[in-house]
PDB file of N, CA and C in Angstrom:
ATOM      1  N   UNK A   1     -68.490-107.050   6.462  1.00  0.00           N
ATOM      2  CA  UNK A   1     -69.607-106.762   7.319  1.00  0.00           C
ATOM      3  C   UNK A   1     -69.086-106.650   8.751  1.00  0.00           C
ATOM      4  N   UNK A   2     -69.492-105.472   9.679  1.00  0.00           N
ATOM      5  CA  UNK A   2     -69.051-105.526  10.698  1.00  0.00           C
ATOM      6  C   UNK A   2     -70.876-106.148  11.738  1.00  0.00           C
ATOM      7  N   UNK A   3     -69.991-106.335  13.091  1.00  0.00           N
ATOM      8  CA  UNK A   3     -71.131-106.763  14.062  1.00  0.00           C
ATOM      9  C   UNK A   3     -70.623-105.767  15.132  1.00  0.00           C
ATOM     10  N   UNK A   4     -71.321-104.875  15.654  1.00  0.00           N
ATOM     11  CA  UNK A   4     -71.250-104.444  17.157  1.00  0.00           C
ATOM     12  C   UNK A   4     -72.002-104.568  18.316  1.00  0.00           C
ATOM     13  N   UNK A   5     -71.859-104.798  19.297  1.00  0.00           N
ATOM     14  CA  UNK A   5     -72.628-104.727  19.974  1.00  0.00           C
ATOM     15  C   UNK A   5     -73.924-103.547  20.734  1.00  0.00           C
ATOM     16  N   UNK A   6     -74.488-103.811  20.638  1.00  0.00           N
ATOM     17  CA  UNK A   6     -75.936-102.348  20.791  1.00  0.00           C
ATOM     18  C   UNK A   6     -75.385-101.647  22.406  1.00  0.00           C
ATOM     19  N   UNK A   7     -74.641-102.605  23.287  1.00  0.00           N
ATOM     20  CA  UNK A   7     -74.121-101.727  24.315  1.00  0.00           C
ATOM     21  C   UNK A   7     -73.125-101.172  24.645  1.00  0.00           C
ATOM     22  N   UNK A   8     -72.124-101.338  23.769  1.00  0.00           N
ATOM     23  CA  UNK A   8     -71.066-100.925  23.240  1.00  0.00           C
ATOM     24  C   UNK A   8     -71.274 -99.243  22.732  1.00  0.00           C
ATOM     25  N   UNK A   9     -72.018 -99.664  21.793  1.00  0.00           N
ATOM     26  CA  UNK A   9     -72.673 -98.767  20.990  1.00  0.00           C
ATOM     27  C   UNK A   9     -72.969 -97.275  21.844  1.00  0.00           C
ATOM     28  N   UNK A  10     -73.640 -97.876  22.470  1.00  0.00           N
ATOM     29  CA  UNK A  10     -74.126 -97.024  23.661  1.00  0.00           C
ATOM     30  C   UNK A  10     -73.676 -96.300  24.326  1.00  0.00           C
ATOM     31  N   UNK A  11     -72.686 -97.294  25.001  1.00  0.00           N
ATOM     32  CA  UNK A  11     -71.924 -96.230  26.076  1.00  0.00           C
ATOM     33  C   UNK A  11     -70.564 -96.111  25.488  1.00  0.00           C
ATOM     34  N   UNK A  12     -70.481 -95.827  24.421  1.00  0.00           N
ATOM     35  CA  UNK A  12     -68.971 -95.537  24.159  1.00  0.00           C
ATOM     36  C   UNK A  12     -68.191 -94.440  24.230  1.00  0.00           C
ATOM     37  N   UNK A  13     -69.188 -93.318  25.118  1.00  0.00           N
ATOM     38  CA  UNK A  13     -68.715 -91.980  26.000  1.00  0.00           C
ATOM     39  C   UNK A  13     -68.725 -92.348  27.718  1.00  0.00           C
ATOM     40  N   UNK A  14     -69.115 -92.981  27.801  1.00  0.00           N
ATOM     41  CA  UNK A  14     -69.575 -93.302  29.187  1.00  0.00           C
ATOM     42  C   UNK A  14     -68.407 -94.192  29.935  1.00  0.00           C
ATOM     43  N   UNK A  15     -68.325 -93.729  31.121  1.00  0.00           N
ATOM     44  CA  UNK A  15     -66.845 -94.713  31.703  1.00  0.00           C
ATOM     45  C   UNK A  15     -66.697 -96.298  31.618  1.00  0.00           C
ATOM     46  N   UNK A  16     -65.304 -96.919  31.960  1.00  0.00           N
ATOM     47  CA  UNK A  16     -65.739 -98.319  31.545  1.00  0.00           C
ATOM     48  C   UNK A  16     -65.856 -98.448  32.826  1.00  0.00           C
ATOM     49  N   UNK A  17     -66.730 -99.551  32.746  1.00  0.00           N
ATOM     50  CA  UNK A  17     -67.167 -99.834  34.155  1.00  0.00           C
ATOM     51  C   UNK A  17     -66.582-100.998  35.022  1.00  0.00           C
ATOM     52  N   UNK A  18     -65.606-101.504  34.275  1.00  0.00           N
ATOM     53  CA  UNK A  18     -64.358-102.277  34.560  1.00  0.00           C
ATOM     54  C   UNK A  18     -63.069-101.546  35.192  1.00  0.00           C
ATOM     55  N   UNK A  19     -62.262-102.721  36.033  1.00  0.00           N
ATOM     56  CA  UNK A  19     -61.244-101.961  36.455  1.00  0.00           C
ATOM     57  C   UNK A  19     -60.218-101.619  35.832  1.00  0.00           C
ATOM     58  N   UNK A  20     -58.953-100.656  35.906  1.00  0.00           N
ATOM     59  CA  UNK A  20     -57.753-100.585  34.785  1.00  0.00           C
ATOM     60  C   UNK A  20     -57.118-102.159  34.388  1.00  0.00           C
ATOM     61  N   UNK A  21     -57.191-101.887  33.067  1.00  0.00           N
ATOM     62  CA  UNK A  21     -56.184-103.428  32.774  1.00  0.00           C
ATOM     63  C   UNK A  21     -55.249-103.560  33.527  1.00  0.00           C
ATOM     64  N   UNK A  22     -55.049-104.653  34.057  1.00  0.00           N
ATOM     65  CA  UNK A  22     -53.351-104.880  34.428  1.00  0.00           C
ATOM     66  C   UNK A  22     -53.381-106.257  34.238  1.00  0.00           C
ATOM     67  N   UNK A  23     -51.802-106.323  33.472  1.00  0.00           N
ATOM     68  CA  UNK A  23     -51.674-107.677  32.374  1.00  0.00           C
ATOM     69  C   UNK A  23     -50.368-108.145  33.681  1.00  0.00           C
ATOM     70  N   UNK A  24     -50.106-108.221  34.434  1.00  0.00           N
ATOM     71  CA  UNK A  24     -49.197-108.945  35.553  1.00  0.00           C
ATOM     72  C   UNK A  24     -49.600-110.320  35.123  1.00  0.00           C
ATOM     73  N   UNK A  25     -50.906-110.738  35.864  1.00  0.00           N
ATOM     74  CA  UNK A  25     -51.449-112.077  35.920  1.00  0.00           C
ATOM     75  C   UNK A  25     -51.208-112.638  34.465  1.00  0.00           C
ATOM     76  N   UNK A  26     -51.641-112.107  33.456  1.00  0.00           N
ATOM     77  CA  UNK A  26     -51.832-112.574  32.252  1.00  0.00           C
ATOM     78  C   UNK A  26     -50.283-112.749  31.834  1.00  0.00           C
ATOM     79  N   UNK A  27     -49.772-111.985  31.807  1.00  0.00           N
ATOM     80  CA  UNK A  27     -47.726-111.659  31.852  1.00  0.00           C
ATOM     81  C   UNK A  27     -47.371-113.463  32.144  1.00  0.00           C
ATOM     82  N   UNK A  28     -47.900-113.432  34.127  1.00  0.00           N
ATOM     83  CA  UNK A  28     -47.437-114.713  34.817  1.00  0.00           C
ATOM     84  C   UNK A  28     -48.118-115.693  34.002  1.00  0.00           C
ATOM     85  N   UNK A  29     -48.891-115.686  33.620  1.00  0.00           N
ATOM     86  CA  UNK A  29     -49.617-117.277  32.940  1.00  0.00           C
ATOM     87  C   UNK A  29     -48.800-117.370  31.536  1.00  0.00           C
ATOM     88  N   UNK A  30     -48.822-116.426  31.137  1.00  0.00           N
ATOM     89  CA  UNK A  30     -47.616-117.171  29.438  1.00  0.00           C
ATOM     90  C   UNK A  30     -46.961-117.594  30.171  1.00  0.00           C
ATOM     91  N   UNK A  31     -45.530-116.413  30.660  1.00  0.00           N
ATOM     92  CA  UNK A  31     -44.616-117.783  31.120  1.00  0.00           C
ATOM     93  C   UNK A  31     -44.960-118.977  31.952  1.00  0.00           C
ATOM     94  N   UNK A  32     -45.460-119.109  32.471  1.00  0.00           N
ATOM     95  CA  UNK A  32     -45.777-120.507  33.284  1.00  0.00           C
ATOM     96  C   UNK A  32     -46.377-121.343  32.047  1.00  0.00           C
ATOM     97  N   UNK A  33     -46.778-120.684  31.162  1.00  0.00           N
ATOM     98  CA  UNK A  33     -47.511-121.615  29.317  1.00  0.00           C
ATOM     99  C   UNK A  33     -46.339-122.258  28.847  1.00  0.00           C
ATOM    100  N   UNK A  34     -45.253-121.291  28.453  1.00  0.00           N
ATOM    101  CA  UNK A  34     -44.077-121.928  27.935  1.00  0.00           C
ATOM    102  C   UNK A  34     -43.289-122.955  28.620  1.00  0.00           C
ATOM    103  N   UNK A  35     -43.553-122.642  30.117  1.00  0.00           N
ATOM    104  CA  UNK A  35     -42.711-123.934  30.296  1.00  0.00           C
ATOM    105  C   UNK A  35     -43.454-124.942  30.047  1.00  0.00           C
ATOM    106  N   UNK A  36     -45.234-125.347  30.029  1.00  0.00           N
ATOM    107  CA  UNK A  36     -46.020-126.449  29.708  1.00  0.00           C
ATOM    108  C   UNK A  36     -45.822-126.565  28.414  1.00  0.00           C
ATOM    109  N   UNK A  37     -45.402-125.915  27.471  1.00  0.00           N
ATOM    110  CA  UNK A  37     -45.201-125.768  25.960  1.00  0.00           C
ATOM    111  C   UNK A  37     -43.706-126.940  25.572  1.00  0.00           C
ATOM    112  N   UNK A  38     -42.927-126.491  26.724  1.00  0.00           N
ATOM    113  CA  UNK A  38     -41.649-127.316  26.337  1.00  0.00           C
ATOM    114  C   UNK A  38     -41.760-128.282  26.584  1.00  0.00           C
ATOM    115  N   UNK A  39     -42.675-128.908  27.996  1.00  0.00           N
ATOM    116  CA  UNK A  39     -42.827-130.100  28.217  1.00  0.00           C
ATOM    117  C   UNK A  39     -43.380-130.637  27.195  1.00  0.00           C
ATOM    118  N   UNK A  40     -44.917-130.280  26.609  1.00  0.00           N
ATOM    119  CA  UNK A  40     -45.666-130.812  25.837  1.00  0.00           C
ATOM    120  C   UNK A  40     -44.743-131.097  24.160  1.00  0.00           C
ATOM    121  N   UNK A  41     -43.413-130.331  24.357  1.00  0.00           N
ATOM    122  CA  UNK A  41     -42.481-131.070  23.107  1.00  0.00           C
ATOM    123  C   UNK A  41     -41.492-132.087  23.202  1.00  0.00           C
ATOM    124  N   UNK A  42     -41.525-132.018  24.333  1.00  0.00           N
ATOM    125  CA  UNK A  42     -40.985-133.290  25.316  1.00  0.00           C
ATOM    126  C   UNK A  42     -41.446-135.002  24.553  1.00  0.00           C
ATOM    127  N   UNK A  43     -42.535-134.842  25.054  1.00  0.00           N
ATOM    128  CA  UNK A  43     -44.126-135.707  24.569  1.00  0.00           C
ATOM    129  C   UNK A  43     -43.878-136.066  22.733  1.00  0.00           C
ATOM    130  N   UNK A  44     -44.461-134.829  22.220  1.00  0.00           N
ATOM    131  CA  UNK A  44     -44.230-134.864  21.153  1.00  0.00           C
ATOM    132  C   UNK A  44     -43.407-135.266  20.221  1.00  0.00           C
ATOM    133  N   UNK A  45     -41.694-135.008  20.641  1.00  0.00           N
ATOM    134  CA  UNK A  45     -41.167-135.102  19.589  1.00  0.00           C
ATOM    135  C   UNK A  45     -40.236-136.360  19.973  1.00  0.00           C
ATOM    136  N   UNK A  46     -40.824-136.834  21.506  1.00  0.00           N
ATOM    137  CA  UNK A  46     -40.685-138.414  21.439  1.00  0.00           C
ATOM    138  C   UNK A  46     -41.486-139.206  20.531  1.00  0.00           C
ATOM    139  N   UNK A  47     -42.539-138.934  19.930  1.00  0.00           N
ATOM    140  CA  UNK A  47     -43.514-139.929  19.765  1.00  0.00           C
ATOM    141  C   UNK A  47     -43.018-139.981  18.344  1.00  0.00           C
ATOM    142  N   UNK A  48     -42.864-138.208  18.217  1.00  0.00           N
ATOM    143  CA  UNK A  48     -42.276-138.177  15.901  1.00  0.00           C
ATOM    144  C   UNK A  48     -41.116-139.107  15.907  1.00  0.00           C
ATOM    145  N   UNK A  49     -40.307-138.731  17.158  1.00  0.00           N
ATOM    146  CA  UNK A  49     -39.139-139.386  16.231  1.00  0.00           C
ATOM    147  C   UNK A  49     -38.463-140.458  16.937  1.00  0.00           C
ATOM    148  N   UNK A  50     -39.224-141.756  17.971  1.00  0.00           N
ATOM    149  CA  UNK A  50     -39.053-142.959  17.923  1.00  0.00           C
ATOM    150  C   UNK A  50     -40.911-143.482  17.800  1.00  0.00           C
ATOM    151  N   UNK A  51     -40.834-144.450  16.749  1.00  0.00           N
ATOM    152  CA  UNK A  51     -41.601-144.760  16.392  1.00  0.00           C
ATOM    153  C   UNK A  51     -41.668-146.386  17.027  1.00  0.00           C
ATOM    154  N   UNK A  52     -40.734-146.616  18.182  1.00  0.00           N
ATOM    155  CA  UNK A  52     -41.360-147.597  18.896  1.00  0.00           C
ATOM    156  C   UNK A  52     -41.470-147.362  20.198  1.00  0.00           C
ATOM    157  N   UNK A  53     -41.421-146.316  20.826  1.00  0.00           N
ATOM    158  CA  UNK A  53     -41.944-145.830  21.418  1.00  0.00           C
ATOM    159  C   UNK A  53     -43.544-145.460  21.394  1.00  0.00           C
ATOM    160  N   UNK A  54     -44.200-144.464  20.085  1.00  0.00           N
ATOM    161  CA  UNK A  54     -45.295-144.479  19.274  1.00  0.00           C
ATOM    162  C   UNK A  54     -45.905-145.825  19.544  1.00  0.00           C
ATOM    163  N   UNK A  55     -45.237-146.826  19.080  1.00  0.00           N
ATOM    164  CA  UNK A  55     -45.840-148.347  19.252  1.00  0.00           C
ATOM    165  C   UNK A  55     -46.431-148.879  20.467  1.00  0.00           C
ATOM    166  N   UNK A  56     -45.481-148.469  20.938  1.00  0.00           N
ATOM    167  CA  UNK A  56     -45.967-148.908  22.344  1.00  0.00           C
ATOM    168  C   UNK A  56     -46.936-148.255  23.195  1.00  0.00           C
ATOM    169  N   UNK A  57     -46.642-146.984  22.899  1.00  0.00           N
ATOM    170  CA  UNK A  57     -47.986-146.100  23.813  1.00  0.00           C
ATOM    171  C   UNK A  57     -49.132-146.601  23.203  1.00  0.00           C
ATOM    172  N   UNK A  58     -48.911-146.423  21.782  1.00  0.00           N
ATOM    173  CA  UNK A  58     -50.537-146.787  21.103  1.00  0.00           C
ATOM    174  C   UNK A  58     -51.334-148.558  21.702  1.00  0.00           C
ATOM    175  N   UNK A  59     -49.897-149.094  21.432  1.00  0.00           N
ATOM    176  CA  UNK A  59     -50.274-151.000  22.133  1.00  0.00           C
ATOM    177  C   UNK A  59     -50.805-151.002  23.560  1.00  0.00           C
ATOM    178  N   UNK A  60     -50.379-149.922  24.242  1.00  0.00           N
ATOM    179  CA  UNK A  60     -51.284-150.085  25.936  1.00  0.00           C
ATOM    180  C   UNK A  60     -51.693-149.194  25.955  1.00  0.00           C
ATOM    181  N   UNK A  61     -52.555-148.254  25.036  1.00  0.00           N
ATOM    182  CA  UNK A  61     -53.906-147.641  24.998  1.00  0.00           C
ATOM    183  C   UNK A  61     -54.549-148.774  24.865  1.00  0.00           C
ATOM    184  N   UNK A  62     -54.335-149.367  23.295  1.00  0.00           N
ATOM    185  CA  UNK A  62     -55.360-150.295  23.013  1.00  0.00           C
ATOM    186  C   UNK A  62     -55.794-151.329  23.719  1.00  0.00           C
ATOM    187  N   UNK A  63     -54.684-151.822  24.785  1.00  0.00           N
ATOM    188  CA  UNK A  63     -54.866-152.906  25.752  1.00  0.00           C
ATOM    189  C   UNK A  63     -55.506-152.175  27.266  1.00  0.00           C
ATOM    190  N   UNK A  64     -55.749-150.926  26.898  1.00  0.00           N
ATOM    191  CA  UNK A  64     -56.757-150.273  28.160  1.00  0.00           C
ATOM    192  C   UNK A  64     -55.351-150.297  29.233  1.00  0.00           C
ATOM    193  N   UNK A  65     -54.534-150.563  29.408  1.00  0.00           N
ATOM    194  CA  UNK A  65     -53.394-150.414  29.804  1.00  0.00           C
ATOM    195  C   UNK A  65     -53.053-149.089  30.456  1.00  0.00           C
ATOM    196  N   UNK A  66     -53.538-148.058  31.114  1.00  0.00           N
ATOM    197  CA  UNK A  66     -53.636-147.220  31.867  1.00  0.00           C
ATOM    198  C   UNK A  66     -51.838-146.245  32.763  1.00  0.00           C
ATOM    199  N   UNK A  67     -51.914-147.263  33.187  1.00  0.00           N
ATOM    200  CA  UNK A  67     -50.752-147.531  33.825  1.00  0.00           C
ATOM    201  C   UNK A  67     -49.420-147.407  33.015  1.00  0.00           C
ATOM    202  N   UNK A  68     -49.222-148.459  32.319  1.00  0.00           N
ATOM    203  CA  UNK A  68     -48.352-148.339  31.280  1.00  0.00           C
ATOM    204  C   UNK A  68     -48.247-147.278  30.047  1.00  0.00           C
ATOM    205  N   UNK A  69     -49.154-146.536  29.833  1.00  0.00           N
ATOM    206  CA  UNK A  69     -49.587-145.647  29.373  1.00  0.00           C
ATOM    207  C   UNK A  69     -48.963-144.255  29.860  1.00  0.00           C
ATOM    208  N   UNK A  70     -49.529-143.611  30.985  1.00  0.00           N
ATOM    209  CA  UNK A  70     -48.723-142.945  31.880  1.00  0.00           C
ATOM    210  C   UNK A  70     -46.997-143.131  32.009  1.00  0.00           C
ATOM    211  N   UNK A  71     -46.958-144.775  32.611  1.00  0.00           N
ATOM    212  CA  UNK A  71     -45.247-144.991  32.721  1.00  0.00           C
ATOM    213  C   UNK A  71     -44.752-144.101  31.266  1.00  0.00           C
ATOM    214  N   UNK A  72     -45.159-144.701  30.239  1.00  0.00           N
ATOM    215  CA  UNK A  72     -44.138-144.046  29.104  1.00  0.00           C
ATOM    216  C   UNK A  72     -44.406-142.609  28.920  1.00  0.00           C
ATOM    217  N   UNK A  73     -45.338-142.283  29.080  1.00  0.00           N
ATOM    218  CA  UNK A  73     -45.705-140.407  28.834  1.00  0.00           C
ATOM    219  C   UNK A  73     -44.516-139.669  30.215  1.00  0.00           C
ATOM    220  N   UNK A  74     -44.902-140.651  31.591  1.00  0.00           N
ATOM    221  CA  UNK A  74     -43.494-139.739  32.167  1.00  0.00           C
ATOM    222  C   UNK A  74     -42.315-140.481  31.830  1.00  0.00           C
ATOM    223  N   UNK A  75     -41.904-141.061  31.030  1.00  0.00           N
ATOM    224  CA  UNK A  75     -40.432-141.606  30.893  1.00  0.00           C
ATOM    225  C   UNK A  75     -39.962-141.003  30.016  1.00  0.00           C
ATOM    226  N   UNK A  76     -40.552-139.946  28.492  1.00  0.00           N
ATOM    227  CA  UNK A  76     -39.787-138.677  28.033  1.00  0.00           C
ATOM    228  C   UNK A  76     -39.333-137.202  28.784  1.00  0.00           C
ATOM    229  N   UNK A  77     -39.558-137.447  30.157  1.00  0.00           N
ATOM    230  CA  UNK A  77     -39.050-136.347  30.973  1.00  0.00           C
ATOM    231  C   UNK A  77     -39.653-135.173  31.147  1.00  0.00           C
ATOM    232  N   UNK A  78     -41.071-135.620  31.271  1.00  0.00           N
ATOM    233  CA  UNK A  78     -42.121-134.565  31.284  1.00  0.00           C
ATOM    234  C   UNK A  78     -42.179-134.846  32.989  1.00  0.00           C
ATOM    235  N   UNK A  79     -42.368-133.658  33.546  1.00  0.00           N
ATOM    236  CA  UNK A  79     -42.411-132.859  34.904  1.00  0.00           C
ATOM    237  C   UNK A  79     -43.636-132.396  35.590  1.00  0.00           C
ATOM    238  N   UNK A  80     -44.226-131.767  34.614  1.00  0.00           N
ATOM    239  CA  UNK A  80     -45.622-131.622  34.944  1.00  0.00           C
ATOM    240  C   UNK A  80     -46.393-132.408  35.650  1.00  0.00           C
ATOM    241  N   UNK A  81     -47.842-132.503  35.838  1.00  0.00           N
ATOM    242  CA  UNK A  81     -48.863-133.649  36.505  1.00  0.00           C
ATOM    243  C   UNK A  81     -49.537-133.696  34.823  1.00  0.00           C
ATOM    244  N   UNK A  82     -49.381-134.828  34.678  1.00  0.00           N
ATOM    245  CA  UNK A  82     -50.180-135.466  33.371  1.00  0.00           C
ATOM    246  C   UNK A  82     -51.287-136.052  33.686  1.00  0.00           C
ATOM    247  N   UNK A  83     -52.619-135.905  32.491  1.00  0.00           N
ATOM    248  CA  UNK A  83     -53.726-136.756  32.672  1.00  0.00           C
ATOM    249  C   UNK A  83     -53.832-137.033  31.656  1.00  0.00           C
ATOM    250  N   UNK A  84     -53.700-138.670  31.027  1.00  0.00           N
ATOM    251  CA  UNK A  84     -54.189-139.356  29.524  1.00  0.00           C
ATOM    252  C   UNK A  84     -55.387-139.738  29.886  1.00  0.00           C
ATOM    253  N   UNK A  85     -56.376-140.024  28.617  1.00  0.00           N
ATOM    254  CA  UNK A  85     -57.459-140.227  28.073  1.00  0.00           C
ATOM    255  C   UNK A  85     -57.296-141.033  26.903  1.00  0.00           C
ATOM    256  N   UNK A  86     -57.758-141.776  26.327  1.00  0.00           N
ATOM    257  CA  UNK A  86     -57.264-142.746  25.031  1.00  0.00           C
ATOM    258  C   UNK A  86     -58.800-143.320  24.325  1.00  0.00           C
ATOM    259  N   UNK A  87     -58.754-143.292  23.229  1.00  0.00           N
ATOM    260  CA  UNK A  87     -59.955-144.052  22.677  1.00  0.00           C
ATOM    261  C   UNK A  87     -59.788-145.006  21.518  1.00  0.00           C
ATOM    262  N   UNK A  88     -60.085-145.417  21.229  1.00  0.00           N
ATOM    263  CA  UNK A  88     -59.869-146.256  19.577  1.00  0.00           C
ATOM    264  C   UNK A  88     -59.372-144.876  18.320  1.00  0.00           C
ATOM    265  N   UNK A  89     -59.823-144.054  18.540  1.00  0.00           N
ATOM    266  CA  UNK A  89     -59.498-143.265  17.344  1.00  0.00           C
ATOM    267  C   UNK A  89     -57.771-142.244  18.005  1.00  0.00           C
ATOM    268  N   UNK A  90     -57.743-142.192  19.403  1.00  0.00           N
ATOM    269  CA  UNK A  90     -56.776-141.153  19.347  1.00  0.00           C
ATOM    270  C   UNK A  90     -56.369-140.974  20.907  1.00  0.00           C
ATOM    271  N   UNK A  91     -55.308-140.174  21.037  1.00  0.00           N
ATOM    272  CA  UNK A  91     -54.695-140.400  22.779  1.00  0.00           C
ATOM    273  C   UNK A  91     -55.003-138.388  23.252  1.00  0.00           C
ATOM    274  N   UNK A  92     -55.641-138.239  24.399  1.00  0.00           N
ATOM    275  CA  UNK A  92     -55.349-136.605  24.997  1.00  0.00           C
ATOM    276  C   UNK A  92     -55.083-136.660  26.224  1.00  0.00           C
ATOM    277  N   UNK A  93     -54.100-135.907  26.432  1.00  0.00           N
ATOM    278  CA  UNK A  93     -53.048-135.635  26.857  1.00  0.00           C
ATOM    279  C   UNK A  93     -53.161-134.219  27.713  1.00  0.00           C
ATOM    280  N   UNK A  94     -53.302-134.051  28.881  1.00  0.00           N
ATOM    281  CA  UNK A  94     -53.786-132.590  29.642  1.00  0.00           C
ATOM    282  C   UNK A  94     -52.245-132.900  30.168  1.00  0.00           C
ATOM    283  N   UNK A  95     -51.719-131.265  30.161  1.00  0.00           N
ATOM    284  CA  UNK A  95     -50.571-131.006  31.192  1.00  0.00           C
ATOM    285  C   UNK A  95     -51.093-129.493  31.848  1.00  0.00           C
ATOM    286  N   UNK A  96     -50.080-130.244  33.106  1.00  0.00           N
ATOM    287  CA  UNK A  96     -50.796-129.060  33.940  1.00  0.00           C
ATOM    288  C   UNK A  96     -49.689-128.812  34.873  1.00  0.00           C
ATOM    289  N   UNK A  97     -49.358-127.570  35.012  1.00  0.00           N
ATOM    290  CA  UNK A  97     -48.241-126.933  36.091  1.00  0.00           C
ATOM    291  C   UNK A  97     -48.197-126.094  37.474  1.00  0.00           C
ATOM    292  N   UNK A  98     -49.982-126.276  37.291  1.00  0.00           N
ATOM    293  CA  UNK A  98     -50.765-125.615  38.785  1.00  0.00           C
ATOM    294  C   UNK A  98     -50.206-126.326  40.209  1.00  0.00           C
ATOM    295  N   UNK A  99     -49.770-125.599  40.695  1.00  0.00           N
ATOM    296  CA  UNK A  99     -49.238-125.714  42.335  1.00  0.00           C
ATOM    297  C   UNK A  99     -50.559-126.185  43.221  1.00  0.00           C
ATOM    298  N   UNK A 100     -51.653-125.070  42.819  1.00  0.00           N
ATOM    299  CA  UNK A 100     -52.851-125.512  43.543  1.00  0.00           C
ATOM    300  C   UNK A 100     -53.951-125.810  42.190  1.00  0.00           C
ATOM    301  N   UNK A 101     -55.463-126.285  42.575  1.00  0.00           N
ATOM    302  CA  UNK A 101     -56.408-126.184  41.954  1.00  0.00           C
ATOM    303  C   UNK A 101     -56.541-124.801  40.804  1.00  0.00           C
ATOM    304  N   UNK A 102     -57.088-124.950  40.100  1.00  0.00           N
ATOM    305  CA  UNK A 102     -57.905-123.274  39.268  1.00  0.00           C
ATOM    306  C   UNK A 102     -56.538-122.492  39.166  1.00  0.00           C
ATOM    307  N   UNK A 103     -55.158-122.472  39.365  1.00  0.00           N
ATOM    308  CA  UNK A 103     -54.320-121.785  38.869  1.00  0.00           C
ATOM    309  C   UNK A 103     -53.677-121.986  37.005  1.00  0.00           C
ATOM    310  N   UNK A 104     -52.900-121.284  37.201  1.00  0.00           N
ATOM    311  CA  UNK A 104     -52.446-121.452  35.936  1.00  0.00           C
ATOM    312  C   UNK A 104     -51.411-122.909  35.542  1.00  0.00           C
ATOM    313  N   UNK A 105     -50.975-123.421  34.620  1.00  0.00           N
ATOM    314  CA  UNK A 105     -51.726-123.805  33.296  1.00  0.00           C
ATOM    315  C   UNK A 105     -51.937-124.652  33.147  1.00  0.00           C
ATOM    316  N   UNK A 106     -52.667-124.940  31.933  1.00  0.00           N
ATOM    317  CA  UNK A 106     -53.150-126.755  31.482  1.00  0.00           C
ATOM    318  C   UNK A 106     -53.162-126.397  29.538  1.00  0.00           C
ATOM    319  N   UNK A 107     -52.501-127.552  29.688  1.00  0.00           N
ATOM    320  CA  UNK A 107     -52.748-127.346  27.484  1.00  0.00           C
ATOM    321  C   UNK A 107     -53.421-128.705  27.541  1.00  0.00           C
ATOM    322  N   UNK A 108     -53.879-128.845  26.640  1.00  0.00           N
ATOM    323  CA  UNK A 108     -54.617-130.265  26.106  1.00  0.00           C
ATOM    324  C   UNK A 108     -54.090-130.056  24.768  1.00  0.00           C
ATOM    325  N   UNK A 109     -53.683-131.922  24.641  1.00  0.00           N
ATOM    326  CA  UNK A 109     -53.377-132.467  23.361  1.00  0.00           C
ATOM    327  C   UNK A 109     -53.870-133.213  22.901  1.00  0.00           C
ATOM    328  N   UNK A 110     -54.007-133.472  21.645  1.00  0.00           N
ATOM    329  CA  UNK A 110     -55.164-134.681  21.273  1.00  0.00           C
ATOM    330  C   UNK A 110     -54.607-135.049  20.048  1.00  0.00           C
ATOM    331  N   UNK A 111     -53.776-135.921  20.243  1.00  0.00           N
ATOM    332  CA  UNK A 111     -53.548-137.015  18.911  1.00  0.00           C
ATOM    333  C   UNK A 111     -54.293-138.114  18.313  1.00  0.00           C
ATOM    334  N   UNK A 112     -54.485-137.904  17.134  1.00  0.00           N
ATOM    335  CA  UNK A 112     -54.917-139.172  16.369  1.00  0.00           C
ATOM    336  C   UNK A 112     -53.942-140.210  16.234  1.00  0.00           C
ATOM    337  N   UNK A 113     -54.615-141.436  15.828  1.00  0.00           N
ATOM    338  CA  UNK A 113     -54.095-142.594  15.581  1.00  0.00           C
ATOM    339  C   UNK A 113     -55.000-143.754  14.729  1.00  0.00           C
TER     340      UNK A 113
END
C-alpha cells in the first residue's frame, strides 16, 4: 500500500518551492557524528570489557553519586562535554561536540542495567 501526500500530488509539475539542496552542512555534521561515534566507543567498550569498571559506574548511579559517575565516564578518554542521567532501571549518556549551543552533534545512549 502506498501513502502520498494530496500536495505532493498536486504540485508535482509545479516548481519546488524550496531552495537547491546543498548537502555541505549535512556533509559537516556526519563527520563531526563520527568523531562523537568514536568517543561514544570509548564509553562503551570500556564498560563490555572491564566489568569492574561496569561495577562501579552502576554502584555510584545507585548511590545517586553524580560526581563519581561523571569522574569514571571521563576517565575512558572521552573528550567531548558529557551529560549522565541514571535511574534504577538504566544509565543515558548525551555526548556532544558543539563548540556553541544548537550546533552540531549530540548522540544519546541509553543503557540498561
Amino acid at each position: 500500500m502506498h501513502y502520498f501526500h494530496p500536495h505532493w500530488i498536486a504540485s508535482q509539475n509545479a516548481p519546488n518551492p524550496f531552495p537547491p539542496v546543498d548537502t555541505h552542512r549535512l556533509h559537516a555534521s556526519a563527520e563531526k557524528m563520527l568523531e562523537v561515534i568514536k568517543q561514544s566507543q570509548l564509553l562503551i567498550k570500556h564498560i563490555a570489557d572491564s566489568p569492574g569498571f561496569a561495577h562501579d559506574l552502576m554502584d555510584a548511579a545507585q548511590l545517586s553519586n553524580q560526581q563519581k559517575v561523571d569522574e569514571l565516564i571521563q576517565s575512558t578518554g572521552i573528550t567531548s562535554k558529557v551529560t549522565t542521567t541514571f535511574s534504577p532501571s538504566g544509565i543515558h549518556v548525551e555526548l556532544d561536540n558543539a563548540e556553541t549551543a544548537g550546533e552540531c552533534c549530540k548522540l544519546h545512549i541509553a543503557l540498561r542495567w
